[in-house]
Protein backbone atom coordinates (compact mmCIF):
# COMPACT_ATOMS: atom_id res chain seq x y z
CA UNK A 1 1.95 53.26 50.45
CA UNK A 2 -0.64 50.87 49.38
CA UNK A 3 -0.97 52.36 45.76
CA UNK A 4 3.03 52.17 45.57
CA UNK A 5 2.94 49.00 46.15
CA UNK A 6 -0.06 48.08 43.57
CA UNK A 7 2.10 50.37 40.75
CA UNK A 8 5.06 48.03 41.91
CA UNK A 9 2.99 44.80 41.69
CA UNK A 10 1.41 46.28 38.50
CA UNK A 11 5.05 46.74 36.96
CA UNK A 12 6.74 43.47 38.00
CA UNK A 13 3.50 41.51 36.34
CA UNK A 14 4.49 43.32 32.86
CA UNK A 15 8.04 42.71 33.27
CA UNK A 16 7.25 38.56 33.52
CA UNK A 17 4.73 38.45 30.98
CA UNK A 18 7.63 40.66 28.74
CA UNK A 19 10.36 38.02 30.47
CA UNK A 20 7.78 35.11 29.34
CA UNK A 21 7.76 36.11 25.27
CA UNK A 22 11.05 36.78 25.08
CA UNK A 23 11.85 33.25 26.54
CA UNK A 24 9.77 31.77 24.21
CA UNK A 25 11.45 33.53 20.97
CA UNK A 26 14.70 32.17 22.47
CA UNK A 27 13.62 28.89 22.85
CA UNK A 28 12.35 28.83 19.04
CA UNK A 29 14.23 27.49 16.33
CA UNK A 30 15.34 30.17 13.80
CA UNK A 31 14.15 30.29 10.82
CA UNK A 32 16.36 29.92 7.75
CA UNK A 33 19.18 28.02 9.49
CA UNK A 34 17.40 24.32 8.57
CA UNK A 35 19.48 23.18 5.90
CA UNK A 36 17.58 21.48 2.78
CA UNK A 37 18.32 18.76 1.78
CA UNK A 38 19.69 17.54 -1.39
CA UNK A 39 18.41 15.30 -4.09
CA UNK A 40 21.16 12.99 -4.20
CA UNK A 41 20.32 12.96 0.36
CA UNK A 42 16.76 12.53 -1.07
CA UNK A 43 17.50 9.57 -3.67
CA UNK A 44 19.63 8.10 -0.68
CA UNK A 45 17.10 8.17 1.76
CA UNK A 46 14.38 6.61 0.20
CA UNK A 47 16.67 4.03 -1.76
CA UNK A 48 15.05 3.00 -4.97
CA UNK A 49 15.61 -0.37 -6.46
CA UNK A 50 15.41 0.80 -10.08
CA UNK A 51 15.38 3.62 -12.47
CA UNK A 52 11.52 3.88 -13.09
CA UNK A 53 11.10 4.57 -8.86
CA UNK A 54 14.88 6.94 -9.16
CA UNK A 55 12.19 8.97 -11.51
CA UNK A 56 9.30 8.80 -9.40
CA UNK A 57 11.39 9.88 -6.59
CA UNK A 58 13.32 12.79 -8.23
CA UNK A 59 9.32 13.78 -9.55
CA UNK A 60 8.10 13.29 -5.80
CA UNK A 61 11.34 15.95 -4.99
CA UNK A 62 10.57 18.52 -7.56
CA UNK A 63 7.46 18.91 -6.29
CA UNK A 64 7.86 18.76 -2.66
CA UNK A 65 10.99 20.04 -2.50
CA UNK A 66 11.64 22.84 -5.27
CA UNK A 67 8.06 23.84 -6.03
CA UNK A 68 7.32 22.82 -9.13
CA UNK A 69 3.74 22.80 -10.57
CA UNK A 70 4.29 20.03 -12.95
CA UNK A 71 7.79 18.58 -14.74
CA UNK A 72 8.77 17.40 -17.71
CA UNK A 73 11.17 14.37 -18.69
CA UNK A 74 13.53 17.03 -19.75
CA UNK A 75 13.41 18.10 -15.84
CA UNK A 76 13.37 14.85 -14.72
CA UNK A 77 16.62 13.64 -16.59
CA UNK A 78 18.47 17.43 -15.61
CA UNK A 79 18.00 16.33 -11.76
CA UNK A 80 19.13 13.54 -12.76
CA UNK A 81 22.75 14.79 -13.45
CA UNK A 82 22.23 17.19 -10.47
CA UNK A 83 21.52 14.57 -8.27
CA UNK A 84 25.14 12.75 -10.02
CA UNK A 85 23.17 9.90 -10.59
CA UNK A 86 23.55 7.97 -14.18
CA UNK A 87 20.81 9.11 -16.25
CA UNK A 88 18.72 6.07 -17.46
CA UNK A 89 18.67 5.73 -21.44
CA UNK A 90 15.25 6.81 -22.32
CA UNK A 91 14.05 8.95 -19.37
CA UNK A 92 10.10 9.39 -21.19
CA UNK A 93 9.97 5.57 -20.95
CA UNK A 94 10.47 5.86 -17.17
CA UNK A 95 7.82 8.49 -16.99
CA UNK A 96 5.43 6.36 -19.06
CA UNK A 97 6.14 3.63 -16.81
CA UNK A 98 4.93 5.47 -14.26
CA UNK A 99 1.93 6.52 -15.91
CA UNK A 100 1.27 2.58 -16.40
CA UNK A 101 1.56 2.18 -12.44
CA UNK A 102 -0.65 5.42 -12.09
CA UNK A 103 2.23 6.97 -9.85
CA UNK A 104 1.96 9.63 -12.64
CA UNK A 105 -0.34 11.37 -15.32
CA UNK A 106 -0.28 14.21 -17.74
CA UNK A 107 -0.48 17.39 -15.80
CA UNK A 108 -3.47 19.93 -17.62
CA UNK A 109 -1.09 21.97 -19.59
CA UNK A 110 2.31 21.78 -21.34
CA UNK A 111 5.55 23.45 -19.80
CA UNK A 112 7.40 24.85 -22.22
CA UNK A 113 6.17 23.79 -25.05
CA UNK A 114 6.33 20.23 -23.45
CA UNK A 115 4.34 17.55 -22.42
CA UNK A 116 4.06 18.20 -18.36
CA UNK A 117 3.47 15.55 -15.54
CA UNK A 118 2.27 15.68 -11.81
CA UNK A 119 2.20 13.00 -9.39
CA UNK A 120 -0.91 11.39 -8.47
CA UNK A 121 -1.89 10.74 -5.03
CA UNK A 122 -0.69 6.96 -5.29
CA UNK A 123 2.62 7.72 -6.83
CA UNK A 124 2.88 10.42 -3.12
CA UNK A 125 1.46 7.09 -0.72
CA UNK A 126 3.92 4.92 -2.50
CA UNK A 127 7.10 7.32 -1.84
CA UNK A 128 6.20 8.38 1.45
CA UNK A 129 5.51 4.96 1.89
CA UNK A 130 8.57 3.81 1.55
CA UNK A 131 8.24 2.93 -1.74
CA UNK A 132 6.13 -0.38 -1.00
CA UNK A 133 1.90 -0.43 -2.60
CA UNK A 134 -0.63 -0.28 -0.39
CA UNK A 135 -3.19 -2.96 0.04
């Protein structure tokens, strides 16, 4: 009787550790169901005062949020119009201003036959920031 009731005990202890990970997959988030969020939620978020930090923060999404190795002004004024946002006149000036600020610099290598940008690690501090300098 005494083994049946070790081979019981034995059983019971598999069934709540089995019990125990399937709780904790339940109580999980799934994967996938997080929705993105947009560029124009992005832009609206941070709330830029001009079109030189609207760049900065559209660069800052690019690479954050879609991957991107480097950008060009080309990409920059496309999200731009994705984001329904009026694109500034002269998008490269709002790059180079950025440069000036050193929020940006020339990335190694061109992109397409383009001039290519990444952010630097001043131009991330100042977005996630909230757009203010540090000291």
């Amino acid at each position: 009787m005494s083994e049946e009731l070790s081979e019981m005990k034995k059983k019971i202890d598999e069934h709540e550790e089995r019990i125990s990970e399937l709780e904790k997959l339940v109580q999980k988030k799934p994967k996938g169901i997080e929705k993105k969020v947009s560029i124009k939620e992005f832009i609206l978020q941070k709330k830029p005062r001009n079109d030189v930090q609207r760049a900065l923060i559209i660069a800052y999404y690019l690479e954050n949020y879609e991957g991107f190795s480097s950008f060009t002004s080309k990409d920059i004024e496309k999200s731009f119009r994705e984001a329904r946002e009026t694109v500034p006149p002269n998008v490269p000036d709002k790059v180079q201003l950025n440069i000036a600020k050193e929020h940006m610099m020339k990335a190694g290598e061109k992109k397409d036959g383009k001039t290519a940008y990444v952010l630097t690690n001043s131009g991330v501090r100042f977005i996630e920031g909230g757009l203010t300098e540090e000291e």
